[in-house]
C-alpha atoms as a PDB file:
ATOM      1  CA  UNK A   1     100.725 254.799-113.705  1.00  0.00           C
ATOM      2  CA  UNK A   2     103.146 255.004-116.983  1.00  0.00           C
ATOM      3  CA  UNK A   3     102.825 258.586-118.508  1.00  0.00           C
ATOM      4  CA  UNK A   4     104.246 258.758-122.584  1.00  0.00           C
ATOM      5  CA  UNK A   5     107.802 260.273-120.839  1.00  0.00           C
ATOM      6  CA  UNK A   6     108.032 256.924-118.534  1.00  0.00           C
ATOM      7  CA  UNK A   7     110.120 254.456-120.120  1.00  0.00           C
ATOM      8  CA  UNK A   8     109.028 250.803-120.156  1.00  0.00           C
ATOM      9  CA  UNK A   9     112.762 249.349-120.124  1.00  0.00           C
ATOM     10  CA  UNK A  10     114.296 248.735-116.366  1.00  0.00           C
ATOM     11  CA  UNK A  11     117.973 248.263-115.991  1.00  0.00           C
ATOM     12  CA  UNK A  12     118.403 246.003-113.081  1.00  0.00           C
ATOM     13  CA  UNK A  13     121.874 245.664-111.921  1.00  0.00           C
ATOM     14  CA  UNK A  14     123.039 242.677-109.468  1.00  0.00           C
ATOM     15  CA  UNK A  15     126.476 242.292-108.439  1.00  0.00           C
ATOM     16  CA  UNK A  16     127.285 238.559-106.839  1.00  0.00           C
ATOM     17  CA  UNK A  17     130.204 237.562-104.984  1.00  0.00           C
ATOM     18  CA  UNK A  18     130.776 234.450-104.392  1.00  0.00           C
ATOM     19  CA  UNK A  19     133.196 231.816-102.969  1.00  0.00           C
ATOM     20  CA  UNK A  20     134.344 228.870-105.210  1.00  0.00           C
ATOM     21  CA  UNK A  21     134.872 226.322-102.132  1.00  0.00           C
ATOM     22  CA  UNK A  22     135.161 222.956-104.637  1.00  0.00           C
ATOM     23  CA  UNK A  23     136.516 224.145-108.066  1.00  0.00           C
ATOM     24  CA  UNK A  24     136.575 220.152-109.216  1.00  0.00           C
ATOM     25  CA  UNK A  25     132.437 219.968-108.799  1.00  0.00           C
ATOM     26  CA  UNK A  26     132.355 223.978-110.535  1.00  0.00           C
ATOM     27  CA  UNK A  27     134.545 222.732-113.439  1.00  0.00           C
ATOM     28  CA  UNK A  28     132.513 219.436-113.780  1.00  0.00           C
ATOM     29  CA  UNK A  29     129.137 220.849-113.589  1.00  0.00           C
ATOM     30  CA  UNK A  30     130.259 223.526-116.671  1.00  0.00           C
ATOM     31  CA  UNK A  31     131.976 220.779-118.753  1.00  0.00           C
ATOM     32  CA  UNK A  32     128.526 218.697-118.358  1.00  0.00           C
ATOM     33  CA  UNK A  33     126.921 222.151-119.065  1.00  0.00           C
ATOM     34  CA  UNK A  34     129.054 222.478-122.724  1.00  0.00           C
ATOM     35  CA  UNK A  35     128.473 218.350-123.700  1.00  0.00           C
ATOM     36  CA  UNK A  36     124.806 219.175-123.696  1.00  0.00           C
ATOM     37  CA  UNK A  37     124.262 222.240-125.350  1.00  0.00           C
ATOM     38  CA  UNK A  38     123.637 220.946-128.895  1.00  0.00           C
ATOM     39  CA  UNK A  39     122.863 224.738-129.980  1.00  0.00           C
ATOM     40  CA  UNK A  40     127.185 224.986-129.653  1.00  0.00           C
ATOM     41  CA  UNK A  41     128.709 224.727-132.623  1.00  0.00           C
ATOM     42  CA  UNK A  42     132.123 222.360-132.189  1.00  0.00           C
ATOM     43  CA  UNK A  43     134.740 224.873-132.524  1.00  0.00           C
ATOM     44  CA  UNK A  44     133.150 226.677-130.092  1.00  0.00           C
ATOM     45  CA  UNK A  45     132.806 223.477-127.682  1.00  0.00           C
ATOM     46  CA  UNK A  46     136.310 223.518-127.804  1.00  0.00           C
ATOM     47  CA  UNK A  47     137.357 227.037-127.012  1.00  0.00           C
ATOM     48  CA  UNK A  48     134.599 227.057-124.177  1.00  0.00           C
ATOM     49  CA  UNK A  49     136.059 223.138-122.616  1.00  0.00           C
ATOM     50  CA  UNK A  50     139.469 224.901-122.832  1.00  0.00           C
ATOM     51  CA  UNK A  51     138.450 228.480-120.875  1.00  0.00           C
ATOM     52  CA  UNK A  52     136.670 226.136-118.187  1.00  0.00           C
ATOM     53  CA  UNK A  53     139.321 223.970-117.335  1.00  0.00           C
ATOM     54  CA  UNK A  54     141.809 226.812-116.789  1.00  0.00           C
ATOM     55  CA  UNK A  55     139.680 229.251-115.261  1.00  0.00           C
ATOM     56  CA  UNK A  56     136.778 228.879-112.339  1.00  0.00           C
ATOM     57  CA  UNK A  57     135.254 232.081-113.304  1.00  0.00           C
ATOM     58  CA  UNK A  58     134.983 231.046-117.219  1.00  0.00           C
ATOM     59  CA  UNK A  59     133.303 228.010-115.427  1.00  0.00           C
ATOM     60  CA  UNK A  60     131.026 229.640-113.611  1.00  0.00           C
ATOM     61  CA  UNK A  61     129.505 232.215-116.578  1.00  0.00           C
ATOM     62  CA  UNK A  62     128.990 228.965-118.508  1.00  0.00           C
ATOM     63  CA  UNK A  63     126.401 227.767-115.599  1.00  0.00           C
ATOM     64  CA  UNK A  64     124.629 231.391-114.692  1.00  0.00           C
ATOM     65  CA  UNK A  65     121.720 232.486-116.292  1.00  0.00           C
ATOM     66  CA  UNK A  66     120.517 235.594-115.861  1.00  0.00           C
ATOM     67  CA  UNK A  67     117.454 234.966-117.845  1.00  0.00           C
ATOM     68  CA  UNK A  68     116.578 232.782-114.570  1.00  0.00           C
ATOM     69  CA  UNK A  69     116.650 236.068-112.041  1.00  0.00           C
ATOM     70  CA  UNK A  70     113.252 236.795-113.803  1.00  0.00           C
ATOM     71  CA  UNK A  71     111.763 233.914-115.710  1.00  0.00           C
ATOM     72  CA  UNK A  72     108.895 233.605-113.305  1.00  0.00           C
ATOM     73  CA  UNK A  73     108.535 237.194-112.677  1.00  0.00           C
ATOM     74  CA  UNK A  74     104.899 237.766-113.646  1.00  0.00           C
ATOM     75  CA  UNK A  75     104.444 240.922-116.144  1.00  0.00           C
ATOM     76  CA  UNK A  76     108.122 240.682-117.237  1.00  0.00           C
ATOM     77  CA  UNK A  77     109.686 239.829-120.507  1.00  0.00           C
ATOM     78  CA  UNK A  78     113.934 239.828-120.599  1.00  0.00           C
ATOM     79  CA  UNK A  79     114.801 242.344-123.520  1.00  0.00           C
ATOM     80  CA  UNK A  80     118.706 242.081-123.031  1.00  0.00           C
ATOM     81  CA  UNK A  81     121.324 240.517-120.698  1.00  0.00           C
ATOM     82  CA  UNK A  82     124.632 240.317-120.375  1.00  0.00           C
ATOM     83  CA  UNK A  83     127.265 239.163-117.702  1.00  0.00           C
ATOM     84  CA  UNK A  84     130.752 238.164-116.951  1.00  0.00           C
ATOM     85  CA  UNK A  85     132.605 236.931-114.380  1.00  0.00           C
ATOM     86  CA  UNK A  86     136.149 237.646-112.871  1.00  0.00           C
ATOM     87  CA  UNK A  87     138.197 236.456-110.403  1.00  0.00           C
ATOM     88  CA  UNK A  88     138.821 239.339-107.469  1.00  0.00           C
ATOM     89  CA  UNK A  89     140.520 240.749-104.227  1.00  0.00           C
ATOM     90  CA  UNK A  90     137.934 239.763-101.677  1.00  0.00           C
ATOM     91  CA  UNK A  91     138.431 241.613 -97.846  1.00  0.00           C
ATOM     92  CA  UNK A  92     134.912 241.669 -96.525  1.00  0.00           C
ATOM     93  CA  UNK A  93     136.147 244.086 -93.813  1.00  0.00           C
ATOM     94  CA  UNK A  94     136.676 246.717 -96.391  1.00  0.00           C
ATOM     95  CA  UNK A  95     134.831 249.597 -96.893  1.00  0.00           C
ATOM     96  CA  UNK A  96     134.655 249.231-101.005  1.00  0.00           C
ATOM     97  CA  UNK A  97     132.247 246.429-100.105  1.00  0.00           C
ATOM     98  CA  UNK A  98     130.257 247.744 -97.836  1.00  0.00           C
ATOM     99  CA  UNK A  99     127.196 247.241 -99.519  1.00  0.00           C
ATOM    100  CA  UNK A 100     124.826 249.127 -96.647  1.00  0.00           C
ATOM    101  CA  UNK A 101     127.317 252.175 -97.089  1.00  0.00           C
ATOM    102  CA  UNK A 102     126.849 251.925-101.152  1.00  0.00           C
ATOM    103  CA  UNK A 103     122.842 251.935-100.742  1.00  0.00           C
ATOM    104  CA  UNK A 104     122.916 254.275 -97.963  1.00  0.00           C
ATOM    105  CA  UNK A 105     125.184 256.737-100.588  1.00  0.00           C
ATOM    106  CA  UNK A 106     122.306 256.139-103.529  1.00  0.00           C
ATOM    107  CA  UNK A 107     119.893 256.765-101.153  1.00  0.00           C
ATOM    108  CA  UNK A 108     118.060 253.454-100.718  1.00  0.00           C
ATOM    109  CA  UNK A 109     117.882 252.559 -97.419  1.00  0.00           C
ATOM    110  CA  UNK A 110     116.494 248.838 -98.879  1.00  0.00           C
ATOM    111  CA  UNK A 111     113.179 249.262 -97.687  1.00  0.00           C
ATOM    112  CA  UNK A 112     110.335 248.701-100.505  1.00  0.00           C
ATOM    113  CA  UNK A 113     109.256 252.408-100.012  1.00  0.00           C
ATOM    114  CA  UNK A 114     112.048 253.670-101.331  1.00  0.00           C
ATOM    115  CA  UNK A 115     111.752 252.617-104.504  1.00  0.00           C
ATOM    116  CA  UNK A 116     108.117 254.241-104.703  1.00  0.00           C
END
C-alpha cells in the first residue's frame, strides 16, 4: 500500500484538557517523579522541584509521556515527541471547543472510514 511518494512519518496530534481536582496529590506524584529519575542531572533537579511546586501544569508535563500513547502500538516506532502544558480559560459551552464542530470542519466525521 506505500508507493515511493507516501511518506512513512505520521504526525499525530492530541490535544488533552484536563481538570486538576487535587493539586497536593499532582504536585506530589511529580516531585516523587524528579527524586527518581537518576538520568537528571542536580541542577536540573532543582530548577524542575522549583517549576513543580509553583505551577500544576509544570507538574503535570513532568508525569506525561507521550512515548506511552504508542508504546504498545504494534508496527510503530516513536521518531519524535514533544509536549507542553499550560494553564487555560476553560467554558465547555463554547464553541472554540467544540470538538465535533472542529472534526466536522476537517472533514472527519470520527468514523474509521474516514481516515481510509
Amino acid at each position: 500500500m506505500s508507493t515511493p511518494e507516501t511518506s512513512r512519518f505520521v504526525r499525530l496530534h492530541v490535544e488533552l484538557v484536563l481538570e486538576i481536582d487535587d493539586p497536593r496529590a499532582l504536585t506530589a506524584a511529580a516531585l516523587t517523579r524528579i527524586a527518581s529519575d537518576g538520568s537528571m542531572p542536580d541542577e536540573e533537579r532543582g530548577h524542575a522541584r522549583s517549576a513543580v511546586g509553583e505551577d500544576e501544569a509544570e507538574a503535570l508535563a513532568y508525569l506525561v509521556e507521550p512515548s506511552e500513547l504508542v508504546g504498545e502500538v504494534p508496527g510503530v516506532e516513536l521518531v519524535q515527541a514533544s509536549w507542553s502544558s499550560e494553564r487555560i480559560d476553560y467554558d465547555p459551552e463554547a464553541l472554540e471547543w467544540d470538538l465535533d464542530e472542529y472534526d466536522e470542519a476537517e472533514g472527519d466525521n470520527g468514523d474509521v472510514d474516514a481516515a481510509r
